[in-house]
Each structure stands twice: as structure tokens, then as C-alpha cells.
Protein backbone atom coordinates (compact mmCIF):
# COMPACT_ATOMS: atom_id res chain seq x y z
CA UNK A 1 0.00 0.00 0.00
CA UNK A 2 1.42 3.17 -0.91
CA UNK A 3 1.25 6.27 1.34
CA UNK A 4 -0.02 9.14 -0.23
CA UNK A 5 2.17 12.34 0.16
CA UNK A 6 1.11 15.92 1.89
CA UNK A 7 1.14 17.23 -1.30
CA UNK A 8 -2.50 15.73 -2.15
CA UNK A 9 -5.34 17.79 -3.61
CA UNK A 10 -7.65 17.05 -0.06
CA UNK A 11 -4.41 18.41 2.31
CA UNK A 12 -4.44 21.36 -0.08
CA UNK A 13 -8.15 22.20 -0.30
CA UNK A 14 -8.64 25.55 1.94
CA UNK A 15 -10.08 25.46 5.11
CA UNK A 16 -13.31 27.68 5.98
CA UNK A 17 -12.85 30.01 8.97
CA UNK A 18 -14.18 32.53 10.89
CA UNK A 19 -12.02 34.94 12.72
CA UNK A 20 -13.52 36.36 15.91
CA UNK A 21 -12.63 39.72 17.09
CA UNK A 22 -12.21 40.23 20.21
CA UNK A 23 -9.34 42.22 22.27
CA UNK A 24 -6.92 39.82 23.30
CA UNK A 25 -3.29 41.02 23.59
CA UNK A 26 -1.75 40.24 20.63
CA UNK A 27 -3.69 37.18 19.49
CA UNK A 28 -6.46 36.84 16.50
CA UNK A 29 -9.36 33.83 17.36
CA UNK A 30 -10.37 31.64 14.21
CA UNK A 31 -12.95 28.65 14.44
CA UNK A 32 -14.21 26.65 11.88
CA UNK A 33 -16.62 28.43 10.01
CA UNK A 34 -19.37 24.52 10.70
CA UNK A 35 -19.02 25.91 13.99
CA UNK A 36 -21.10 29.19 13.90
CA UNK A 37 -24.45 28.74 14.54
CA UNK A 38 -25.12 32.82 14.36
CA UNK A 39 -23.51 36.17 14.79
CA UNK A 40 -26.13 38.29 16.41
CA UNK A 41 -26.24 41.19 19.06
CA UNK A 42 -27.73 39.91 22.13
CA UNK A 43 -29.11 41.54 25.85
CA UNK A 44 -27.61 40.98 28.52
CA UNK A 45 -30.15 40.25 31.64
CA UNK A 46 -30.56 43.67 34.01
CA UNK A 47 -27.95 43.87 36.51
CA UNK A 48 -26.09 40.66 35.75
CA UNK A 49 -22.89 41.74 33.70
CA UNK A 50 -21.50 38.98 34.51
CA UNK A 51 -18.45 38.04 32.04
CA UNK A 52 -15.35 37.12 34.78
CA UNK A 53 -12.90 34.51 34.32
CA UNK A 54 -14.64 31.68 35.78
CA UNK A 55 -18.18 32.96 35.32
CA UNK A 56 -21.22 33.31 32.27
CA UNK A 57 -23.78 35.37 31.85
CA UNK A 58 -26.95 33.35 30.47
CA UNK A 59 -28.58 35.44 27.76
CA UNK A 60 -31.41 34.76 25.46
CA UNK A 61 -30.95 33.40 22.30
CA UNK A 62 -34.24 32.68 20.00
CA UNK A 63 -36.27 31.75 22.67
CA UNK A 64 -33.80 29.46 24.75
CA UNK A 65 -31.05 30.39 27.48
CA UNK A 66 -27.32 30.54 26.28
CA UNK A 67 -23.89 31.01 28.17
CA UNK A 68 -22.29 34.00 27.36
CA UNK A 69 -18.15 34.12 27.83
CA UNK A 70 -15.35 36.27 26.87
CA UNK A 71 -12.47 34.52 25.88
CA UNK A 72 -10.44 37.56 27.47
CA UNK A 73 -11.85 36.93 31.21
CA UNK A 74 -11.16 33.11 30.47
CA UNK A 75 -7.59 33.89 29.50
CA UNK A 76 -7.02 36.38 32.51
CA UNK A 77 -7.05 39.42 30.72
CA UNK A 78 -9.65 42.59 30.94
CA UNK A 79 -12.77 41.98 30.27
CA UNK A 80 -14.14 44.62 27.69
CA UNK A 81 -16.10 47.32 28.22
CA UNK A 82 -19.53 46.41 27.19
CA UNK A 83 -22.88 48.08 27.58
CA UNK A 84 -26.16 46.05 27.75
CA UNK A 85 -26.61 45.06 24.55
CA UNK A 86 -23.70 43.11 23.02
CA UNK A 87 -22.51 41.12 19.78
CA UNK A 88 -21.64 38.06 20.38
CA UNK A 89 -20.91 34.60 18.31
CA UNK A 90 -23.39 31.73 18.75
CA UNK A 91 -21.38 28.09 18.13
CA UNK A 92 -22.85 24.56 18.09
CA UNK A 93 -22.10 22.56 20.76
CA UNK A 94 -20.32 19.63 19.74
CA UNK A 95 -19.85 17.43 22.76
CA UNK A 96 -23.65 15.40 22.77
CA UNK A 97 -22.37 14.02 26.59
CA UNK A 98 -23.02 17.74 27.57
CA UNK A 99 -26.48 19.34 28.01
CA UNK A 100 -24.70 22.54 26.31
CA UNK A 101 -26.26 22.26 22.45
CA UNK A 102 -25.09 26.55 21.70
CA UNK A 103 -22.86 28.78 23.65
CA UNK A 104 -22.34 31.97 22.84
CA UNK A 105 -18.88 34.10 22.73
CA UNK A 106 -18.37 37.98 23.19
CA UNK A 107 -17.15 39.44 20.13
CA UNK A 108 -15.91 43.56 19.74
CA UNK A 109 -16.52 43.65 16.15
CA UNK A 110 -17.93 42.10 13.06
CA UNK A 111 -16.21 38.51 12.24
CA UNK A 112 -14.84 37.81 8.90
CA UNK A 113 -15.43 34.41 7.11
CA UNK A 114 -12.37 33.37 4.94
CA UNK A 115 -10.85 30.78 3.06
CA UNK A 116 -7.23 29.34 4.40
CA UNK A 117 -4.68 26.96 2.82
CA UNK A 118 -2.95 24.79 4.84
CA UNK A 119 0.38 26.38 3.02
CA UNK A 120 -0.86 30.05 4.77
CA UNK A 121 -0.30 28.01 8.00
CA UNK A 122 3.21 28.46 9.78
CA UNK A 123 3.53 26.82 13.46
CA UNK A 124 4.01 29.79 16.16
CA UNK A 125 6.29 27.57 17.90
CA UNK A 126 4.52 25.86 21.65
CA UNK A 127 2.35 27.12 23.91
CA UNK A 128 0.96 26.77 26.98
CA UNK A 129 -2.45 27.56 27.09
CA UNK A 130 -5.20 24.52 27.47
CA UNK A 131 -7.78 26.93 25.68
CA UNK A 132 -5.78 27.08 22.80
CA UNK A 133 -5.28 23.80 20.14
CA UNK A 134 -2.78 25.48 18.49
CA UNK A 135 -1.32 29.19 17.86
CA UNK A 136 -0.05 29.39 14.50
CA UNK A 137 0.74 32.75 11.87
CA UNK A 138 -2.22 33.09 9.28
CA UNK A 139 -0.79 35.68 6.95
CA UNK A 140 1.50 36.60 9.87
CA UNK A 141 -1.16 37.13 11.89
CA UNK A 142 -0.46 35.27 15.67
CA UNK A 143 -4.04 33.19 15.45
CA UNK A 144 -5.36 31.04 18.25
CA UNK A 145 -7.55 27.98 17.22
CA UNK A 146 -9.50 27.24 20.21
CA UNK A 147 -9.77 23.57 21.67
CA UNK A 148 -13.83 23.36 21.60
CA UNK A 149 -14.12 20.42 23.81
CA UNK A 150 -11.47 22.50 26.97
CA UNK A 151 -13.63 25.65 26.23
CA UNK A 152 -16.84 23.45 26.08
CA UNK A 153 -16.04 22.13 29.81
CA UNK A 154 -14.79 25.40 31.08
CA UNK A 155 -18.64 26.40 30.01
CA UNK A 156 -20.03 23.57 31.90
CA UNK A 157 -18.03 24.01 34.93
CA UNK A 158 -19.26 27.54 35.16
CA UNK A 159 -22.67 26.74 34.61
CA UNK A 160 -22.93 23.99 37.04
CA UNK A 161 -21.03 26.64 39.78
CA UNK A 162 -23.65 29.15 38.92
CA UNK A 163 -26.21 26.68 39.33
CA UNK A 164 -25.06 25.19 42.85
CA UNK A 165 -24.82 29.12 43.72
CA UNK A 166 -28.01 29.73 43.10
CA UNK A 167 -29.48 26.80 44.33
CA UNK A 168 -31.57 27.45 40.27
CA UNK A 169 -30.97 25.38 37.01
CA UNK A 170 -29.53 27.40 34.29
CA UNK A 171 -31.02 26.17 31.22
């Protein structure tokens, strides 16, 4: 059996992406563009701004309840300034173990859908972040490629807190 070589017209096909904006230091966000369920502007609830590092705020989402993060407070950084009303992305749950089907994450601007090849791709060297699959240079852009099933837990973890802190289910 012969092995087929890297060169080969399905590793060269281009890769769909979104790139998120948001205002981490330094660092672009790109997900698979299968992921996005919906960019949309949301509300948050009254008086619960809630967006820390180990907490989401559960906004509304066509008619269903939906964790709202920012990757910045999950990565330690400042949490943006945001008013009531916010844009956010809404991405498919992919883990069917976990009763978390869309989550939604805080964006600062409008993403931008684009086609990669894998020869745009240069490894950014190691890193040490568990949110992050990989950082690699898109166009010599530093991009993070988040690891959906550690940000899918992180999620769940702060949902089930919330709950236990409420004594309430968050659905």
C-alpha cells in the first residue's frame, strides 16, 4: 500500500474560517466556520454583567437560554467594556455528553469568514495555554484555534457553579 504524500489535492483544499474579534493582547481567534451557529447582538439580563474569568452570563438566544463568555476573562485578561446590549458569536455545541447544544462568545466587532490553505499556515512555535489547540501565523497574523471540547467544559463548569450558587438550574 502506498502512502499518499502531503502534497495531495484534499491536504491542499482551503479550510473555511471565521475569525472572531475580540481584544486579546496580541492574538487573532479563528474557528471553523461549521461551527457558527449565528452572529447576532444579544441583551444581557438587568444587573447581571456577569463576564469574569470563571463565570457566564446566560442570555437569550431565539427563545432558549445561552452562556455568554469572553475569551479575554477566560484567559485572565480585561474583560471589555460592554454596555447592555452586546454582539456576540453563537457556536454549536459539539460534545452530545453535555447538556450545552449553543454557547455563545463575546465578540468587539464584526467577524470575517475566509478561506485558508494549509500552506498560509506556519507553526508559532509551543504554547501553553489549554484553551488554545494550536497558535499558529495566518498571513503573519499570531491566530489562536481554540480547543472546543477544553472551552466546552470550562462552560459547563461555570454553569454547574452558577447553578449550585443559586441553588436554580440554568437552562
Amino acid at each position: 500500500m502506498q502512502q499518499q504524500s502531503d502534497q495531495s489535492p484534499a491536504s491542499q483544499a482551503p479550510l473555511r474560517a471565521v475569525r472572531l474579534p475580540t481584544q486579546l493582547t496580541d492574538l487573532d481567534v479563528a474557528v471553523p466556520y461549521a461551527l457558527i451557529a449565528e452572529i447576532t447582538d444579544v441583551s444581557l439580563p438587568e444587573g447581571s454583567i456577569r463576564l469574569g474569568r470563571s463565570e457566564a452570563s446566560m442570555v437569550e438566544w431565539r427563545g432558549q437560554q445561552v452562556p455568554l463568555v469572553s475569551l479575554e476573562a477566560m484567559n485572565g485578561e480585561s474583560v471589555p467594556t460592554i454596555g447592555r446590549r452586546v454582539r456576540c458569536a453563537v457556536l454549536y455545541g459539539t460534545d452530545p455528553e453535555r447538556a450545552l447544544p449553543y454557547y455563545a462568545v463575546l465578540l468587539s466587532g464584526v467577524p470575517r469568514s475566509e478561506q485558508i490553505l494549509p500552506g498560509q499556515i506556519e507553526m508559532a512555535g509551543p504554547q501553553d495555554n489549554a484553551l488554545w489547540k494550536a497558535v499558529v501565523r495566518i498571513g503573519g497574523r499570531l491566530t489562536a484555534i481554540p480547543d472546543v471540547r477544553v472551552l466546552e467544559e470550562r462552560i459547563d463548569q461555570m454553569r454547574i457553579r452558577q447553578t449550585e450558587g443559586t441553588g436554580e438550574a440554568l437552562s
